[in-house]
C-alpha atoms as a PDB file:
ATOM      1  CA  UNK A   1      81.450 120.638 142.716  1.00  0.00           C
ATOM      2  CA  UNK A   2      80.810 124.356 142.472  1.00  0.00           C
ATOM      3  CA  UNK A   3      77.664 125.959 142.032  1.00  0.00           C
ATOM      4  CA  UNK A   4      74.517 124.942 144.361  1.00  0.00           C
ATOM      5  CA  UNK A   5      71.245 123.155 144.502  1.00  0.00           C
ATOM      6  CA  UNK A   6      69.331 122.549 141.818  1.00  0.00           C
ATOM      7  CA  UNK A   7      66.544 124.257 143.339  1.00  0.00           C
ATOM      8  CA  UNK A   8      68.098 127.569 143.493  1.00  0.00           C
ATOM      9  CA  UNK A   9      69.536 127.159 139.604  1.00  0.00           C
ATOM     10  CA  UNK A  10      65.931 126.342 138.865  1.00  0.00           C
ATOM     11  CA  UNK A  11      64.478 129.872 140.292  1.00  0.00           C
ATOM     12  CA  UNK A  12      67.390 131.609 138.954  1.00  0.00           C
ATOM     13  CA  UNK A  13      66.718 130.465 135.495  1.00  0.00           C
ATOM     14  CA  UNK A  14      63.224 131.327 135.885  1.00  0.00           C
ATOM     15  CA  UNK A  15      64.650 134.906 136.880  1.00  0.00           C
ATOM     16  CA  UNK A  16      66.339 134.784 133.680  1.00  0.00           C
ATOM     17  CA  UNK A  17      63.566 133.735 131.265  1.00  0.00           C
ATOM     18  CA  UNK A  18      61.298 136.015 132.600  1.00  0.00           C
ATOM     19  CA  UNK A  19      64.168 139.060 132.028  1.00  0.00           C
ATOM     20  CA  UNK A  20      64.286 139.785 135.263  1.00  0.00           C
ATOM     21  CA  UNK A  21      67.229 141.826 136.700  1.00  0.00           C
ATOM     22  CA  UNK A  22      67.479 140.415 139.826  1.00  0.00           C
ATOM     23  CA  UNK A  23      68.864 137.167 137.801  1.00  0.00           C
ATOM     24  CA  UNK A  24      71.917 138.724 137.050  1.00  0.00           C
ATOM     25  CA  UNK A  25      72.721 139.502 140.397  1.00  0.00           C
ATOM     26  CA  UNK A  26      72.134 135.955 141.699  1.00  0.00           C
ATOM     27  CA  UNK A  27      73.880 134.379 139.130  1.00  0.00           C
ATOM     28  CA  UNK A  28      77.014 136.893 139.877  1.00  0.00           C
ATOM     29  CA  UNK A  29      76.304 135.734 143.588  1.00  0.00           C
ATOM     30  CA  UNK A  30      76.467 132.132 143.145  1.00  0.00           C
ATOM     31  CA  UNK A  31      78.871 131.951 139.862  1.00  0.00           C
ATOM     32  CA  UNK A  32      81.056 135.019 139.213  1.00  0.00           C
ATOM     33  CA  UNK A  33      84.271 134.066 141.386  1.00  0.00           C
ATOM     34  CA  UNK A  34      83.981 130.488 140.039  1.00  0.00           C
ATOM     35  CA  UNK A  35      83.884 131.382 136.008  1.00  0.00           C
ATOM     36  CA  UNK A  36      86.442 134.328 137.032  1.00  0.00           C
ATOM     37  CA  UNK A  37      89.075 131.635 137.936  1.00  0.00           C
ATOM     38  CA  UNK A  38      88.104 129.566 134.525  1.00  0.00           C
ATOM     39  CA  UNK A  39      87.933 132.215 132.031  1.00  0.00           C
ATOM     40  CA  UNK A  40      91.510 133.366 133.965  1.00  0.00           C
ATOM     41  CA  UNK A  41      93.122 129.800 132.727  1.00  0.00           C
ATOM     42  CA  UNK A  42      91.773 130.368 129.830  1.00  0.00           C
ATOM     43  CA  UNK A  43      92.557 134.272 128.640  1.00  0.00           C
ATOM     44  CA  UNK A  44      95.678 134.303 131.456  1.00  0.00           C
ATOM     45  CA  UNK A  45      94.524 138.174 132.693  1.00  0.00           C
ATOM     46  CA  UNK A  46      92.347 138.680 135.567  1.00  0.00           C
ATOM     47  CA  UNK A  47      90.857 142.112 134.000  1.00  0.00           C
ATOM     48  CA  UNK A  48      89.933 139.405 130.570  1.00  0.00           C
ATOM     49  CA  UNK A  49      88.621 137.447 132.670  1.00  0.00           C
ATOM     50  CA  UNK A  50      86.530 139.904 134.091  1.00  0.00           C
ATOM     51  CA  UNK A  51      84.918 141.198 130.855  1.00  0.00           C
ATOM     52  CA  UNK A  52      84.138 137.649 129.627  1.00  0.00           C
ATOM     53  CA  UNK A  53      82.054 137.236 132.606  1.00  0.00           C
ATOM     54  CA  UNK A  54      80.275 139.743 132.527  1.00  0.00           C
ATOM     55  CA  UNK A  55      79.727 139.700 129.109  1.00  0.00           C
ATOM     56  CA  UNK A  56      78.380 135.684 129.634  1.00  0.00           C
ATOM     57  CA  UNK A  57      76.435 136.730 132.452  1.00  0.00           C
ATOM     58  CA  UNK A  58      74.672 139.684 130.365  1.00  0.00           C
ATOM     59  CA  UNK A  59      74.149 137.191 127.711  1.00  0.00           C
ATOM     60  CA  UNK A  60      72.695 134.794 129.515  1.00  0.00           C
ATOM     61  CA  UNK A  61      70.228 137.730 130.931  1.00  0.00           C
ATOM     62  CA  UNK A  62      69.759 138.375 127.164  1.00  0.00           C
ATOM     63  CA  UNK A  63      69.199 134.414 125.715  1.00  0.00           C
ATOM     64  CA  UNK A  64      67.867 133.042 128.231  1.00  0.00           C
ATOM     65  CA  UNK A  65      64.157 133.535 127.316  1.00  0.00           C
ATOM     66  CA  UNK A  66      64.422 131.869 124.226  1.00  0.00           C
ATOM     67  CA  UNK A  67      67.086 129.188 124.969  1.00  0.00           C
ATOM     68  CA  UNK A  68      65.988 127.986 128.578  1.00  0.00           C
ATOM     69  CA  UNK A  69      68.726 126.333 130.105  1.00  0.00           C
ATOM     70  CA  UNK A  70      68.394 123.073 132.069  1.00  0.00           C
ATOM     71  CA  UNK A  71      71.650 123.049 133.673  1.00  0.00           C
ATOM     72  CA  UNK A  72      72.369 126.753 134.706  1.00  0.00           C
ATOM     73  CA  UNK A  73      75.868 126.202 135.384  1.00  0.00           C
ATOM     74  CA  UNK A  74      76.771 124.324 132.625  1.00  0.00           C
ATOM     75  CA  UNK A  75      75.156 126.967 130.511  1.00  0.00           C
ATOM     76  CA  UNK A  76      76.987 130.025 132.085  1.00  0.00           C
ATOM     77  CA  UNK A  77      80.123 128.312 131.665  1.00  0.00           C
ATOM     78  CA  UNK A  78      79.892 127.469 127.980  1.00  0.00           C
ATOM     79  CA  UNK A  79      79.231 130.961 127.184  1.00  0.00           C
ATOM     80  CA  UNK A  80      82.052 132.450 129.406  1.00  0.00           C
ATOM     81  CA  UNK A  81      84.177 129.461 127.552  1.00  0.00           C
ATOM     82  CA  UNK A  82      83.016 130.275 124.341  1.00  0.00           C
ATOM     83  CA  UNK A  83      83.670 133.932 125.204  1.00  0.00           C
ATOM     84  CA  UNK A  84      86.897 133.298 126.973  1.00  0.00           C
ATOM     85  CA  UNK A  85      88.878 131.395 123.976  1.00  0.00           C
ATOM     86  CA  UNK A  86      87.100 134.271 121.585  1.00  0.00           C
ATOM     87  CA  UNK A  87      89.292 136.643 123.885  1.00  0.00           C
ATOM     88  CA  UNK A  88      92.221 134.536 123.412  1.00  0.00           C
ATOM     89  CA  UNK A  89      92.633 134.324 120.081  1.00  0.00           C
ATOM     90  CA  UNK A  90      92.151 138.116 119.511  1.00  0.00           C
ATOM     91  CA  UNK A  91      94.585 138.730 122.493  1.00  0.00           C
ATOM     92  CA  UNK A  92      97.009 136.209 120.236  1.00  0.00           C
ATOM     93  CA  UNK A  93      96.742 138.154 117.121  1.00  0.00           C
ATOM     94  CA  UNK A  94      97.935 141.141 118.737  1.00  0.00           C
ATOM     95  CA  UNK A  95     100.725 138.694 120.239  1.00  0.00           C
ATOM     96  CA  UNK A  96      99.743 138.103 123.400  1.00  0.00           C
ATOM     97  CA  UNK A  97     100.603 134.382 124.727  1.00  0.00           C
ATOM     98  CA  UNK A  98      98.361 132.220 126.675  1.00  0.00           C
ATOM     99  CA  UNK A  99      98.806 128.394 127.229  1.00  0.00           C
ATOM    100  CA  UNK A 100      95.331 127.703 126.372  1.00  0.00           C
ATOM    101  CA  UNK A 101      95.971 128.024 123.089  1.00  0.00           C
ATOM    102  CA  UNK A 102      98.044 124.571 122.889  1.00  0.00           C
ATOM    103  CA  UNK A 103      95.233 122.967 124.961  1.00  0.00           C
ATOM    104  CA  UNK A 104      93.022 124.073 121.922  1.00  0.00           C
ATOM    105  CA  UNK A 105      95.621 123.270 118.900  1.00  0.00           C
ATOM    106  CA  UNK A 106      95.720 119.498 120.390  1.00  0.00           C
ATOM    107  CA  UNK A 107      91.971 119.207 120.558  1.00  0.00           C
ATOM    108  CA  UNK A 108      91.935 120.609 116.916  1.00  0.00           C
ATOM    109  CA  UNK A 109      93.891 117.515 115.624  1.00  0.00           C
ATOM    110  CA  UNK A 110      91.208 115.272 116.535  1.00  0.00           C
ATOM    111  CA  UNK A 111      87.905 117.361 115.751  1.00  0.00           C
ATOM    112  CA  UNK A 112      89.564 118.806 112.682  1.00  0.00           C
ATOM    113  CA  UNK A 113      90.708 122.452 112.407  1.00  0.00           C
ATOM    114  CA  UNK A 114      87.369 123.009 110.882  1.00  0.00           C
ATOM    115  CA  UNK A 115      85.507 123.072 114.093  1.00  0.00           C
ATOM    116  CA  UNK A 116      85.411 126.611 114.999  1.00  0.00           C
ATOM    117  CA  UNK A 117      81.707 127.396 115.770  1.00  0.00           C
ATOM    118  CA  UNK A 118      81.287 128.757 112.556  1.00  0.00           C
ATOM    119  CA  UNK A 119      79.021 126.139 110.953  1.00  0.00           C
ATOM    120  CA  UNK A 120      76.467 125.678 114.032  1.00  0.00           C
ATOM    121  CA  UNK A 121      74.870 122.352 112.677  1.00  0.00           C
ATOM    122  CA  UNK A 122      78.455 120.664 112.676  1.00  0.00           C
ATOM    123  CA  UNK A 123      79.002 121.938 116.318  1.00  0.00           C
ATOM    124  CA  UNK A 124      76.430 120.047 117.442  1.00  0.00           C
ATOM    125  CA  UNK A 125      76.594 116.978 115.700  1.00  0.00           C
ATOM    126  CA  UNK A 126      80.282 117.038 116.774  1.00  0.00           C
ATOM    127  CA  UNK A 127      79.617 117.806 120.254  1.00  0.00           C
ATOM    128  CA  UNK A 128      76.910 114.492 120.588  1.00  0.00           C
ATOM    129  CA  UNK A 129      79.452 112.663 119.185  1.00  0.00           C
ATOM    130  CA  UNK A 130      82.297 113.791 121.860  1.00  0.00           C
ATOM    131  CA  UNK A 131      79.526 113.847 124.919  1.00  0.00           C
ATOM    132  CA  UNK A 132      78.558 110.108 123.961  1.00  0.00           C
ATOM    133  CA  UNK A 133      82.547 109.491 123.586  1.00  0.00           C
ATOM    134  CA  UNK A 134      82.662 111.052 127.026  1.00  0.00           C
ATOM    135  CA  UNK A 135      80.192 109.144 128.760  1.00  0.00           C
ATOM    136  CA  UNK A 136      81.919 105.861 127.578  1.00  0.00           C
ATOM    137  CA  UNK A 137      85.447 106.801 129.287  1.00  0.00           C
ATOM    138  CA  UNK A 138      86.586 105.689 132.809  1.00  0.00           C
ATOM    139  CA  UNK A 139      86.138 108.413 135.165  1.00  0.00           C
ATOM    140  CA  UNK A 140      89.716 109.085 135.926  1.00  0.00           C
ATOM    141  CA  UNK A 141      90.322 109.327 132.260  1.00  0.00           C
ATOM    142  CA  UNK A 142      87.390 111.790 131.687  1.00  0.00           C
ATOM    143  CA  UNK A 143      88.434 113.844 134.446  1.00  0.00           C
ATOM    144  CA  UNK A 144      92.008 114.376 133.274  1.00  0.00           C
ATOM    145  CA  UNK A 145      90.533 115.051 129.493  1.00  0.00           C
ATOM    146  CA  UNK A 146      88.068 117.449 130.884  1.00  0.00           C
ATOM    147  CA  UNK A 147      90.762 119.058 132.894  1.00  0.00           C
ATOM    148  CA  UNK A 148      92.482 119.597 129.993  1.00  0.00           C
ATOM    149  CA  UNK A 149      89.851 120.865 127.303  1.00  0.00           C
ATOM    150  CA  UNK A 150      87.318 122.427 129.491  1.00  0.00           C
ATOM    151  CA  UNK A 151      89.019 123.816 132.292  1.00  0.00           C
ATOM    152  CA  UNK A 152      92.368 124.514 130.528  1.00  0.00           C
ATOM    153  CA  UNK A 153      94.601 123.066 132.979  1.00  0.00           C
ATOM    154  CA  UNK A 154      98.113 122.461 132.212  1.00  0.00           C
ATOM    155  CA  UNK A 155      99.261 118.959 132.246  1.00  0.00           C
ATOM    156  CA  UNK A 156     101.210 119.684 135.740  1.00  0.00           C
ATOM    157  CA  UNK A 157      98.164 121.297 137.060  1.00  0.00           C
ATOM    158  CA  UNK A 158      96.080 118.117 136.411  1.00  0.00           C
ATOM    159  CA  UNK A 159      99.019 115.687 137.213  1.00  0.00           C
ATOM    160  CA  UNK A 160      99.128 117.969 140.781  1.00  0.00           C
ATOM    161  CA  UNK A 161      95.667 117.733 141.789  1.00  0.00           C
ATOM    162  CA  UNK A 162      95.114 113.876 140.863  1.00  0.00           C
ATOM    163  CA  UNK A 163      98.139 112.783 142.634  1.00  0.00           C
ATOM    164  CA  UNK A 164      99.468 111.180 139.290  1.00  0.00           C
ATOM    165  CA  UNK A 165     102.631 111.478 137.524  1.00  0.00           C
ATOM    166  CA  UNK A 166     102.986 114.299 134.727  1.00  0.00           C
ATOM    167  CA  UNK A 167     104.271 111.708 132.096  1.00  0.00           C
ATOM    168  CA  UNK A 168     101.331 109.327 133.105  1.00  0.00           C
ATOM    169  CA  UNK A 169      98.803 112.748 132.071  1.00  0.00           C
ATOM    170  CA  UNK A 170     100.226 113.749 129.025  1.00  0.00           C
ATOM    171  CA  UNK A 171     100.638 109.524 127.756  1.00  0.00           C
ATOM    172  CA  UNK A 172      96.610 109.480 128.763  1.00  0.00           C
ATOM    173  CA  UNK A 173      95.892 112.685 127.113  1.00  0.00           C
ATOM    174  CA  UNK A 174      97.508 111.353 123.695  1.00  0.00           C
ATOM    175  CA  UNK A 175      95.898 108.320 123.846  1.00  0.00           C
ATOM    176  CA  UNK A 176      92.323 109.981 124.610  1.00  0.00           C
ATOM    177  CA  UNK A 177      93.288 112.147 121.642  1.00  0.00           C
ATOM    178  CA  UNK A 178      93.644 109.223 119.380  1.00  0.00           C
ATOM    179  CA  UNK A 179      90.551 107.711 120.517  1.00  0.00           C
ATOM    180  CA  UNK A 180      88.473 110.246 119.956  1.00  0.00           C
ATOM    181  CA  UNK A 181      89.689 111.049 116.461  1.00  0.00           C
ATOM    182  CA  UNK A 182      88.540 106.776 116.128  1.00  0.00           C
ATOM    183  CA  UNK A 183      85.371 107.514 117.643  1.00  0.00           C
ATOM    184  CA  UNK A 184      84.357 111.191 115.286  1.00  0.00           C
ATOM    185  CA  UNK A 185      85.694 109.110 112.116  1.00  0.00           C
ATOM    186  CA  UNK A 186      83.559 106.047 113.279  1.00  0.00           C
ATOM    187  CA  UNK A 187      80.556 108.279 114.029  1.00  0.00           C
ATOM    188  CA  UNK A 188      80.503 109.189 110.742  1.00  0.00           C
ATOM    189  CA  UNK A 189      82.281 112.993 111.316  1.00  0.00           C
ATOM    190  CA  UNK A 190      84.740 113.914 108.609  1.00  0.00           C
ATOM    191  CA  UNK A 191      88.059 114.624 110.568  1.00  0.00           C
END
């Protein structure tokens, strides 16, 4: 795994909450070439990439006070995400292609194409529900579905570094699809 101890996170995020700018720099240190390559998958240009993180890292700087983030890395990387796929879809609008985007039209037929962060209580119900769906999958199953909708990996990509067939990634990606869309309706989320 990338990243570091949990140690060094923890002083880090003190950094942060107490708006301090060395935190910045350490979290550029320990983080920047790792969330360069993801938002890269993501937005597909390496100066896009760029400016998402350091626009995550400066909001972390800014948020961090009032948010205080247990898991530092997971935190950075949701924002650059978050800021990322924002980049994406105005880079598509002025017709500019990235694979990404089918990663995020297939997750949008099970969540429902009304989960776009704009109504923040629904985000979260809807992200409990897929983190307890989550935590319930094998872990070669959650790996290849993270793979896909976190880190934006193409289905060859994934099938490449887990040594498995492409067909066998793409017929376990459907599948997870399916489930999940079970699992939101049973949780009570309308899909």
């Amino acid at each position: 795994m990338f990243g570091g101890d949990d140690l060094e996170d923890r002083k880090i995020t003190a950094l942060l909450s107490s708006g301090s700018e060395e935190a910045i720099k350490q979290c550029e240190i320990k983080y920047r070439a790792e969330l360069t390559a993801f938002c890269k998958r993501i937005t597909g240009s390496m100066e896009d990439a760029d400016e998402c993180v350091n626009d995550a890292l400066l909001s972390a700087w800014k948020n961090a006070a009032d948010i205080q983030p247990s898991n530092l890395r997971a935190y950075l990387y949701r924002i650059a995400r978050n800021l990322a796929i924002d980049k994406l879809r105005a880079n598509t609008a002025q017709k500019r292609h990235c694979g990404a985007l089918i990663a995020l039209s297939e997750l949008n037929e099970c969540v429902g194409t009304s989960f776009d962060g704009a109504d923040a209580a629904y985000s979260i119900e809807i992200s409990k529900a897929i983190d307890d769906w989550l935590a319930g999958l094998e872990k070669q199953k959650r790996i290849i579905f993270t793979k896909r909708y976190f880190m934006m990996l193409s289905v060859s990509e994934i099938a490449s570094q887990l040594g498995i067939n492409k067909n066998t990634v793409a017929t376990t990606l459907f599948r997870l699809r399916k489930d999940l869309r079970r699992h939101l309706i049973d949780y009570g989320i309308n899909v």
